[in-house]
N, C-alpha and C. Protein backbone atom coordinates (compact mmCIF):
# COMPACT_ATOMS: atom_id res chain seq x y z
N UNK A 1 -16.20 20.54 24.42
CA UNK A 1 -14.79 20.60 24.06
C UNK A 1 -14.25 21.96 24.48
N UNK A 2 -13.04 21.88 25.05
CA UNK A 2 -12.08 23.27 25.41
C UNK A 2 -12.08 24.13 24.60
N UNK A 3 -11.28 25.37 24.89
CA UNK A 3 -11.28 26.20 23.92
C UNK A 3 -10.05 26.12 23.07
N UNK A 4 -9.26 25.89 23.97
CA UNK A 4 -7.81 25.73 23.01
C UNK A 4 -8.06 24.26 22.35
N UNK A 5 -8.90 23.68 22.66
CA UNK A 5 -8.72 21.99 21.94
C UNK A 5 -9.53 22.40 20.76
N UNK A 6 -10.29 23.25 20.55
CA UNK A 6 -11.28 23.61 19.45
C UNK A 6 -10.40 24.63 18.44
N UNK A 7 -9.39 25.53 18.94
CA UNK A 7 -8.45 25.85 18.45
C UNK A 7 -7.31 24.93 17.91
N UNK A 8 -6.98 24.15 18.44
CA UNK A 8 -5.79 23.28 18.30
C UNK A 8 -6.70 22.12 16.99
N UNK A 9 -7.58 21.56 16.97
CA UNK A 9 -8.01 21.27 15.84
C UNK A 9 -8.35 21.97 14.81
N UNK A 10 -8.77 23.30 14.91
CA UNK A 10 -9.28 24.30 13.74
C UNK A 10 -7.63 24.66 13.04
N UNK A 11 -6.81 24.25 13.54
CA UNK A 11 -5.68 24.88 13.23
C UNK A 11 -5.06 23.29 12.45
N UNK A 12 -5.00 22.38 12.78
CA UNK A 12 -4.45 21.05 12.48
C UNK A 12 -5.59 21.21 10.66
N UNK A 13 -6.93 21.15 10.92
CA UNK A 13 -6.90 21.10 9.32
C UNK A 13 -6.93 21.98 8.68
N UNK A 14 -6.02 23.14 9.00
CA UNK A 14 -5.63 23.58 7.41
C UNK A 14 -4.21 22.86 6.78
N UNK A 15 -4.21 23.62 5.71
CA UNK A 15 -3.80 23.02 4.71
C UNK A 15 -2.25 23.34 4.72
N UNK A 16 -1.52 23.86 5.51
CA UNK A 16 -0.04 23.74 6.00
C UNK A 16 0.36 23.37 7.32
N UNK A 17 -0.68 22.68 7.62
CA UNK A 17 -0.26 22.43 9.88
C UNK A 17 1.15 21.35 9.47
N UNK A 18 0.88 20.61 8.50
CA UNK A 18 2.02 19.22 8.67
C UNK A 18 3.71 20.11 8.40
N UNK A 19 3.42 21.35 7.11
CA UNK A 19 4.42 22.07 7.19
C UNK A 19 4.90 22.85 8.16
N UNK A 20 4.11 23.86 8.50
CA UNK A 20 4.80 24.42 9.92
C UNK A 20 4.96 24.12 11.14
N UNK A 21 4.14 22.30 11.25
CA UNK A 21 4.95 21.77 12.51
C UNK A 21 5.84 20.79 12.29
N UNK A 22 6.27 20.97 10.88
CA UNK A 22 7.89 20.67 10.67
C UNK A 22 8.73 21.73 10.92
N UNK A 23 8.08 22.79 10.82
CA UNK A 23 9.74 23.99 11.34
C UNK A 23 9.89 23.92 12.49
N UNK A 24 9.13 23.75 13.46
CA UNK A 24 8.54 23.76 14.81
C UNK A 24 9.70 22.45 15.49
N UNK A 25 9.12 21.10 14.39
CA UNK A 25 9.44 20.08 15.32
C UNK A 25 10.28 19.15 14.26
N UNK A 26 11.42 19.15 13.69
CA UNK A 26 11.64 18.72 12.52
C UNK A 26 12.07 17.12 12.75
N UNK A 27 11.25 16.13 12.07
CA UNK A 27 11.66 14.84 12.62
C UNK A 27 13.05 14.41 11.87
N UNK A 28 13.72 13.46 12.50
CA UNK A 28 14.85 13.34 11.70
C UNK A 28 15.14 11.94 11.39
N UNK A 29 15.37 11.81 10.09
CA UNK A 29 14.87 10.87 9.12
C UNK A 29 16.18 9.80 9.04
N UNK A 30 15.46 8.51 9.09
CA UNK A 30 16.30 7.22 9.36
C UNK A 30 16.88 6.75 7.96
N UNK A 31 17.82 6.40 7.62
CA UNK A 31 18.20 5.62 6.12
C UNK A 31 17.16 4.81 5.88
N UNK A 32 17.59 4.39 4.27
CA UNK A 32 16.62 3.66 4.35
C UNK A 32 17.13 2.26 4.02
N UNK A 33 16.23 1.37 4.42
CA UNK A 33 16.60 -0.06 4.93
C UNK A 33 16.75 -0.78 3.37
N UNK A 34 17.76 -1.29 3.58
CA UNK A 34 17.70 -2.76 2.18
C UNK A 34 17.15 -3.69 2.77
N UNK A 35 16.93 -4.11 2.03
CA UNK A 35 16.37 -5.69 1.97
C UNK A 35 17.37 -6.61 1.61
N UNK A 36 17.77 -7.51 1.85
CA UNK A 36 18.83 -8.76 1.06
C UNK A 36 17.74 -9.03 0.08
N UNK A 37 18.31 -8.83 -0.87
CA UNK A 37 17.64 -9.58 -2.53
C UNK A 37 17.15 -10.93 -2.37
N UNK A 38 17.72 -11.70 -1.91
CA UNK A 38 17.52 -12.95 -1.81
C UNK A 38 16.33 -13.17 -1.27
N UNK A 39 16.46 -12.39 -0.23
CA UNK A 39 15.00 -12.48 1.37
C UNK A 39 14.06 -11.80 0.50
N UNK A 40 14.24 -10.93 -0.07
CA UNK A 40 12.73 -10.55 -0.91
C UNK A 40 12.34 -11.07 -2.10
N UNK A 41 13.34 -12.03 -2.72
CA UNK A 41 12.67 -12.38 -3.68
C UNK A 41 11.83 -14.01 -3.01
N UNK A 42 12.27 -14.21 -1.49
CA UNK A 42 11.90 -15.38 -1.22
C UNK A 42 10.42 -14.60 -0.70
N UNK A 43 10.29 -13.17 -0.35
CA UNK A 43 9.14 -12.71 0.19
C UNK A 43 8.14 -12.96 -0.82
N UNK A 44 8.45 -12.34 -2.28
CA UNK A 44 7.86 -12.28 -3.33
C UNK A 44 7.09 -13.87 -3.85
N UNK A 45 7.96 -14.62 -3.64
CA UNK A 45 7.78 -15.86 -3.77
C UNK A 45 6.63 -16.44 -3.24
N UNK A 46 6.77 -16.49 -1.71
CA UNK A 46 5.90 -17.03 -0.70
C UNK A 46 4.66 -16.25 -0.48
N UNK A 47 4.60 -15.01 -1.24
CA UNK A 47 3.46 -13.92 -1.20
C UNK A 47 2.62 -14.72 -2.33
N UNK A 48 3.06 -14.75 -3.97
CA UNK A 48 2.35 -15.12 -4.79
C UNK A 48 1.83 -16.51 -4.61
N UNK A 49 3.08 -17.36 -3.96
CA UNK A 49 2.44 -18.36 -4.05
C UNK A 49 1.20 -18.98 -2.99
N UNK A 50 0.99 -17.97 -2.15
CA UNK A 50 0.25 -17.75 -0.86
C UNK A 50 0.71 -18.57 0.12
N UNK A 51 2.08 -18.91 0.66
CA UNK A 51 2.57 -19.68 1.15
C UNK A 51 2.95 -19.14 2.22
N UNK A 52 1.55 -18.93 3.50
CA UNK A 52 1.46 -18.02 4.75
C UNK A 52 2.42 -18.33 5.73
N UNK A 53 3.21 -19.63 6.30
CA UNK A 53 4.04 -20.07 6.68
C UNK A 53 5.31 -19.24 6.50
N UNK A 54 5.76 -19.61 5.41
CA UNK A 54 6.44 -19.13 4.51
C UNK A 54 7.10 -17.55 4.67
N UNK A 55 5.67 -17.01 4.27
CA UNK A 55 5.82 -16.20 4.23
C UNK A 55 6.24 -14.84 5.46
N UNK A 56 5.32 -15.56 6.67
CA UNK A 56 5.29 -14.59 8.27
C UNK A 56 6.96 -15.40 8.44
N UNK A 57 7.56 -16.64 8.21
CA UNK A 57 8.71 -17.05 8.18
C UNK A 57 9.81 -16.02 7.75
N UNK A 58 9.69 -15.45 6.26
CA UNK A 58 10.14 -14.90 5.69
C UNK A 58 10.40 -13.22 6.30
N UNK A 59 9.49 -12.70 6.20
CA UNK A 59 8.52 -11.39 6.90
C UNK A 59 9.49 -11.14 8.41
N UNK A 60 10.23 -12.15 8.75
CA UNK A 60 10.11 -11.99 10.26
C UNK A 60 11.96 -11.97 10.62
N UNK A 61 12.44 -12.31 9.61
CA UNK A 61 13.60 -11.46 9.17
C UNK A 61 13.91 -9.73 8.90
N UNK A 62 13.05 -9.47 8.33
CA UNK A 62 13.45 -8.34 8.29
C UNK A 62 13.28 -7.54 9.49
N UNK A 63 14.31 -5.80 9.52
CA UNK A 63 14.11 -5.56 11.04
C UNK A 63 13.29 -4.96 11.04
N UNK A 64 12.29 -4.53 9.92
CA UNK A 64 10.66 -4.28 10.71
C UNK A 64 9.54 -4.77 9.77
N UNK A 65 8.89 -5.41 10.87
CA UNK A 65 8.20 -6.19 10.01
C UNK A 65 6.67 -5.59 9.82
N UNK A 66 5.99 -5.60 8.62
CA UNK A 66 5.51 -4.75 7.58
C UNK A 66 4.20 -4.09 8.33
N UNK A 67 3.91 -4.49 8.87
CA UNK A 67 2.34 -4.37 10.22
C UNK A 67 2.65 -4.44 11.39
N UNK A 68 1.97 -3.69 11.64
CA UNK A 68 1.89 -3.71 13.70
C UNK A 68 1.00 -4.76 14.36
N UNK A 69 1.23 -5.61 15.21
CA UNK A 69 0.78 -6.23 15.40
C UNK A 69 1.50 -6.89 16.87
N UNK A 70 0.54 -7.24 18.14
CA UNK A 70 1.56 -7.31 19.38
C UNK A 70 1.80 -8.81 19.12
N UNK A 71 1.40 -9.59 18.36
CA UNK A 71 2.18 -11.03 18.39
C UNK A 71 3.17 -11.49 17.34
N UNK A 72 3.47 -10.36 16.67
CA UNK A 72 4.90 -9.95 16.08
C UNK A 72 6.26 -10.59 16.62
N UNK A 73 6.20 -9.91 17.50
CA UNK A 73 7.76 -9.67 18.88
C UNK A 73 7.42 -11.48 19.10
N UNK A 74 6.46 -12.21 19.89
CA UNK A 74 6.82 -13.48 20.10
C UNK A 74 7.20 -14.33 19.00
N UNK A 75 6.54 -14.37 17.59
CA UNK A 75 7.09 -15.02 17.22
C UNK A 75 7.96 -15.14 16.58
N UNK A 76 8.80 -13.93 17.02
CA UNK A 76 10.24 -13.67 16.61
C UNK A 76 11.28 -14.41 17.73
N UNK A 77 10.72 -14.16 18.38
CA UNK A 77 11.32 -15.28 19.97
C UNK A 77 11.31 -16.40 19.78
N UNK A 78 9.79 -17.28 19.29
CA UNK A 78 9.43 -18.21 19.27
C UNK A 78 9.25 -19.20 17.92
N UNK A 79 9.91 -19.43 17.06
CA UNK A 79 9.78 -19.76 15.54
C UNK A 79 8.73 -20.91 15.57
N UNK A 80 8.72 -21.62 16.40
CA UNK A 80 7.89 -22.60 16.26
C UNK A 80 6.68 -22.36 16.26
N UNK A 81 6.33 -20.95 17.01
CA UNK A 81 5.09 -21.18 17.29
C UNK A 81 4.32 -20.84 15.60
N UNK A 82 5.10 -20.48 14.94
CA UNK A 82 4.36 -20.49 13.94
C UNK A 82 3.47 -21.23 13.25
N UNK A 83 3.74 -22.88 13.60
CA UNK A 83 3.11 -23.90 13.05
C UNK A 83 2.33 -23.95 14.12
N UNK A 84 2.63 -23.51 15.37
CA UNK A 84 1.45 -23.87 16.49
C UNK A 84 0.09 -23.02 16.55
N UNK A 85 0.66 -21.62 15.97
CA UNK A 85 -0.67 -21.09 15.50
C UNK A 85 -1.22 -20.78 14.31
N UNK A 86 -1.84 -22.00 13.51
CA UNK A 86 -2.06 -21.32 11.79
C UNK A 86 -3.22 -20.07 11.95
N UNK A 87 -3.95 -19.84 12.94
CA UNK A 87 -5.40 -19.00 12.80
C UNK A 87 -4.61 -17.56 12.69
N UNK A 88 -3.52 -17.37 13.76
CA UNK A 88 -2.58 -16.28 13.97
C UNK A 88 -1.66 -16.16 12.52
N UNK A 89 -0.92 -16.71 12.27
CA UNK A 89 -0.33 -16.87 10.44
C UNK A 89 -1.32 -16.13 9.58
N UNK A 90 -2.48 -16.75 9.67
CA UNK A 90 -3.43 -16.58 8.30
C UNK A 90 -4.02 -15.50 8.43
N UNK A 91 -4.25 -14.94 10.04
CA UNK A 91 -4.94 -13.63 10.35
C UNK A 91 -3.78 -12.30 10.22
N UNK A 92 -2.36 -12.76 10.25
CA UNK A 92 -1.57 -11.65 9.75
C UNK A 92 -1.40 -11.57 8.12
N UNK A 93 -1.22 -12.70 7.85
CA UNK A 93 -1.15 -12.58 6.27
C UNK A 93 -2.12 -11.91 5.52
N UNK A 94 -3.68 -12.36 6.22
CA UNK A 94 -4.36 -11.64 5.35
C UNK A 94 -4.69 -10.38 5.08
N UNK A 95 -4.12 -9.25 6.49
CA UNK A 95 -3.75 -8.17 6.27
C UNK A 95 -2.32 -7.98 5.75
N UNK A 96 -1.42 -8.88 5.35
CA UNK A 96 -0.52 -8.74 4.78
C UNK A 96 -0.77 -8.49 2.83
N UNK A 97 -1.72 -9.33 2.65
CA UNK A 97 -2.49 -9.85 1.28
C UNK A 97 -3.31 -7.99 0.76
């Protein structure tokens, strides 16, 4: 490892790097998002009732949806495919769970 890269980590864990590379680099902070009441209590809903459909249905309204994940974006394109892929549904939900 470099010398400055052995520096540049010896320096990241102490215990103010996140503070003074906020003076440095100050990020600037987005509002924060509502939810429509309605859409979350239908989230809440389809969460307890484990209703994975439902729920990535639900989930896919809002404008960001809760996990990263690259098959996100299609089936925001694609609504149907939701029923076309349950393995994909159940494999987001359950990191949703």
């Amino acid at each position: 490892m470099g010398h400055w890269t052995e520096l540049s980590i010896e320096y990241a864990n102490q215990r103010s790097y996140l503070d003074e590379l906020y003076r440095i680099y100050p990020t600037i902070p987005e509002g924060i998002r509502d939810i429509n009441e309605d859409r979350w209590r239908n989230i809440e809903k389809s969460f307890n009732d484990g209703d994975n459909v439902s729920l990535i249905t639900h989930l896919l309204y809002l404008d960001l949806f809760p996990i990263k994940d690259s098959y996100v974006a299609y089936l925001k394109h694609d609504s149907g495919a939701i029923t076309r892929n349950p393995n994909t549904i159940n494999r987001l939900c359950g990191r949703i769970y």
